[in-house]
C-alpha atoms as a PDB file:
ATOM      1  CA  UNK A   1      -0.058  14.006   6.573  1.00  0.00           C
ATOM      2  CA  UNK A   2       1.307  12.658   3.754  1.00  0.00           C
ATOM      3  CA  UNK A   3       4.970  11.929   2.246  1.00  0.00           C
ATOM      4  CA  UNK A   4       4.687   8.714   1.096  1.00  0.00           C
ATOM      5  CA  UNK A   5       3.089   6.225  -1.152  1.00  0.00           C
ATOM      6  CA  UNK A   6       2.231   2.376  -1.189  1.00  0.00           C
ATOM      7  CA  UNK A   7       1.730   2.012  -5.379  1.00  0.00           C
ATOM      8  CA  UNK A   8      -0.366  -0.782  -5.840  1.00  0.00           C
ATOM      9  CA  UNK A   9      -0.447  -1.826  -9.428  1.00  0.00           C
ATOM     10  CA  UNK A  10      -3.785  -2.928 -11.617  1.00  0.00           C
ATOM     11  CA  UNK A  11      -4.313  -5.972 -13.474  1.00  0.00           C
ATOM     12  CA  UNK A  12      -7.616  -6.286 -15.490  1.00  0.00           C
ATOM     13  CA  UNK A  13      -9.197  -8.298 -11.991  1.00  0.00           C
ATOM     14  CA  UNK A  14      -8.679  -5.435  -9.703  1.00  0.00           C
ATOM     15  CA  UNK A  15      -9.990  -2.774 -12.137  1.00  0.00           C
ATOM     16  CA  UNK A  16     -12.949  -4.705 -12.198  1.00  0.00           C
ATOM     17  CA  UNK A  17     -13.093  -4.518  -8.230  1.00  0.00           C
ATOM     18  CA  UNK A  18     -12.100  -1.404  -7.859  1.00  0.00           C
ATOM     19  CA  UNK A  19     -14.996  -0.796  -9.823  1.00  0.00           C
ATOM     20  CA  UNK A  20     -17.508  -2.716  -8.000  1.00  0.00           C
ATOM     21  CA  UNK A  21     -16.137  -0.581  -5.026  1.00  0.00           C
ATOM     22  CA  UNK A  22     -16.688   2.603  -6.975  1.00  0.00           C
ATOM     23  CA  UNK A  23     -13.276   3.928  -6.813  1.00  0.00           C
ATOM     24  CA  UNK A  24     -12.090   4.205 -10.147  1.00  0.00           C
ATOM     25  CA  UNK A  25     -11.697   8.100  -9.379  1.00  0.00           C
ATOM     26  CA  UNK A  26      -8.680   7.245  -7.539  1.00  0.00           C
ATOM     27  CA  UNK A  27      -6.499   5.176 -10.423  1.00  0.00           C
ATOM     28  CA  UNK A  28      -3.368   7.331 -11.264  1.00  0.00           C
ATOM     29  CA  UNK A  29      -1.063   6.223 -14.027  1.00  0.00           C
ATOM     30  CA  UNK A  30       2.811   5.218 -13.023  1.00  0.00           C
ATOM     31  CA  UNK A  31       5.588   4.303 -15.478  1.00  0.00           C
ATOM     32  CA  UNK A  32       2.632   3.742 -17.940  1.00  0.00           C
ATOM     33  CA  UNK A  33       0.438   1.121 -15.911  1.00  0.00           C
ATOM     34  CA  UNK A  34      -2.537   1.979 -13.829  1.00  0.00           C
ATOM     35  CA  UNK A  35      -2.537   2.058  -9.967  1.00  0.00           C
ATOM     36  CA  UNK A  36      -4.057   3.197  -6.980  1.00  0.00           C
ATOM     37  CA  UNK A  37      -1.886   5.074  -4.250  1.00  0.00           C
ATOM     38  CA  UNK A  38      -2.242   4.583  -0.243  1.00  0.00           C
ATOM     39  CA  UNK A  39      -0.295   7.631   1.113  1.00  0.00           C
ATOM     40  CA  UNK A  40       1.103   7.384   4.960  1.00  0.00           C
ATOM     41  CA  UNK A  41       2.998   9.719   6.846  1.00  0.00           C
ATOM     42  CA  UNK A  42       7.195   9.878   8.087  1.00  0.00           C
ATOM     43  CA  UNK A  43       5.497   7.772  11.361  1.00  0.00           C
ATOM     44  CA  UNK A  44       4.251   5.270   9.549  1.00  0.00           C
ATOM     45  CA  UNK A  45       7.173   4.984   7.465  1.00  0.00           C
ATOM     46  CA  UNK A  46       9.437   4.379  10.233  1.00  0.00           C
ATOM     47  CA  UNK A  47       7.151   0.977  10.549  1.00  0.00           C
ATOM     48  CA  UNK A  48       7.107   0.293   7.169  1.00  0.00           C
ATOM     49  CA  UNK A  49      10.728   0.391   7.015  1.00  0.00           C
ATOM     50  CA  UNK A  50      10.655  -2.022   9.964  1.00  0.00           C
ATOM     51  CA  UNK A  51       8.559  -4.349   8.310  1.00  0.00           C
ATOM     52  CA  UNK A  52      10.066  -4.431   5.390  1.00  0.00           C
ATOM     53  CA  UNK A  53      13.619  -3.377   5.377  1.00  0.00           C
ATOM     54  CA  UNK A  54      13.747  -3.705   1.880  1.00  0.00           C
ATOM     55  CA  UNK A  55      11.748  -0.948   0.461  1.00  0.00           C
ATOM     56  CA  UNK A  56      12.818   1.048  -2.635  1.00  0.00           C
ATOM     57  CA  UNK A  57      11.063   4.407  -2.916  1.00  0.00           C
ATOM     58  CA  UNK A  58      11.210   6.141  -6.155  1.00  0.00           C
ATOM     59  CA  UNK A  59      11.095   9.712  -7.019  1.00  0.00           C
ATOM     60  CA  UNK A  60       7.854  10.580  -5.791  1.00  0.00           C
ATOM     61  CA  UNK A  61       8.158   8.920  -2.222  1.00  0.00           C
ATOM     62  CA  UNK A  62       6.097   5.949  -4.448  1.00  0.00           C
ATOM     63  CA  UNK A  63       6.907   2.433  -2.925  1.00  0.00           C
ATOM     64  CA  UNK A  64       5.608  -1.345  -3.742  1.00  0.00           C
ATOM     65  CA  UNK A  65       5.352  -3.899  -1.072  1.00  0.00           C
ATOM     66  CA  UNK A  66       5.621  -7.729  -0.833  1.00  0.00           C
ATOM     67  CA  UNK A  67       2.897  -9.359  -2.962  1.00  0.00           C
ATOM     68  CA  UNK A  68       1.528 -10.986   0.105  1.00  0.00           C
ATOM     69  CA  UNK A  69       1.109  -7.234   2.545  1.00  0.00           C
ATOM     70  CA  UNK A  70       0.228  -6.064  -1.340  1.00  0.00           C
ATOM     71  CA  UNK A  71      -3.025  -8.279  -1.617  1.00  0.00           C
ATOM     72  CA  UNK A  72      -3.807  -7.853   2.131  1.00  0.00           C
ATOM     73  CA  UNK A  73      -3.481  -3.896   1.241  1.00  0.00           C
ATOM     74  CA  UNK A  74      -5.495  -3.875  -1.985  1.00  0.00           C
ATOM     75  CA  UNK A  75      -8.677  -6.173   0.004  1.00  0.00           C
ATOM     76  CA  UNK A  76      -8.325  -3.534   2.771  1.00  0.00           C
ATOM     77  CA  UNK A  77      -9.359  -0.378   0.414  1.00  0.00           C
ATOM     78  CA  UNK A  78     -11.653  -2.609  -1.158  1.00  0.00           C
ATOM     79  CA  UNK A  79     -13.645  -3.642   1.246  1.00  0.00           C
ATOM     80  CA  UNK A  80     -13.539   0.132   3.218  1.00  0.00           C
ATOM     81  CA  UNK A  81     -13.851   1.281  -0.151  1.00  0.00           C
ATOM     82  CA  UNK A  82     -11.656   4.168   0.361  1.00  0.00           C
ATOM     83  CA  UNK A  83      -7.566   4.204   0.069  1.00  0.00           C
ATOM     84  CA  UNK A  84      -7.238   5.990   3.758  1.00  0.00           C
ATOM     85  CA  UNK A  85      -6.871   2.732   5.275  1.00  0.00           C
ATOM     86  CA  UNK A  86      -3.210   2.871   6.138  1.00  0.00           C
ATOM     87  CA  UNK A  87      -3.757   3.616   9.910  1.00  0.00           C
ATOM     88  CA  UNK A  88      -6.016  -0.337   9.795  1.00  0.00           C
ATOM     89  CA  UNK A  89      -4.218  -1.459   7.300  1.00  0.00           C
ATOM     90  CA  UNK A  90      -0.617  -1.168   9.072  1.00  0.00           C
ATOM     91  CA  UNK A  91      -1.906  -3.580  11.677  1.00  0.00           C
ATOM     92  CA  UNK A  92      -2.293  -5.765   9.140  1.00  0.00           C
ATOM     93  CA  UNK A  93       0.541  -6.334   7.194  1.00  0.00           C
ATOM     94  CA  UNK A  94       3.328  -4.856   9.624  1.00  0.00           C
ATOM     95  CA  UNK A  95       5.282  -7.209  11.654  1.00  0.00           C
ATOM     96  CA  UNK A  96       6.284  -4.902  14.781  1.00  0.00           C
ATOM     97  CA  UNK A  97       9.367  -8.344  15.006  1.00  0.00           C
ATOM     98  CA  UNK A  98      10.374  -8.453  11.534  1.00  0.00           C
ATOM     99  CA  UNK A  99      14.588  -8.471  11.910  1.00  0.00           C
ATOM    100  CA  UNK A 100      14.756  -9.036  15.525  1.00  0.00           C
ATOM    101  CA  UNK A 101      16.653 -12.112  17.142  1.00  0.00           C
ATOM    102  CA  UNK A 102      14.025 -14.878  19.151  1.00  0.00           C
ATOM    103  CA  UNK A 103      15.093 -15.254  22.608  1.00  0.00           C
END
């Protein structure tokens, strides 16, 4: 299912939630700093790159988003307490008319 990454880096604040959610099995280190990783698959990414025409992807298929669909993201797996979320979570912080002209 998988091919790429959302890389969502940690600051001292979302350890501590990521705690209280009990998922600090799933922090990774990247480029030295701590993270979680929400993978989605080559469909998804076709959104993603709608949304957000912008997106760099680094060696690994890694990507970060917008601090705004980052936060949204981060409360998401929080909350669900899992980082499969990206099926919900695309609803949430995709724009399906990012780019396009209003009539």
């Amino acid at each position: 299912m998988t091919g790429y990454t959302i890389n969502i880096f940690l600051n001292d604040e979302r350890l501590k939630k990521l705690e209280e959610a009990q998922l600090t099995d799933q922090v990774k280190e990247i480029d030295g700093k701590k993270a979680i990783q929400v993978a989605f698959s080559d469909k998804e990414n076709k959104k993603m790159k709608k949304g957000f025409p912008d997106l760099v992807f680094d060696a690994s298929n890694g990507c970060v988003i917008p601090e705004h669909a980052e936060n949204i993201l981060f409360d998401i797996v929080v909350t669900a307490k899992t980082v499969d979320v990206i099926k919900f979570a695309i609803m949430k912080i995709y724009n399906p008319l990012a780019g396009k002209p209003t009539r």
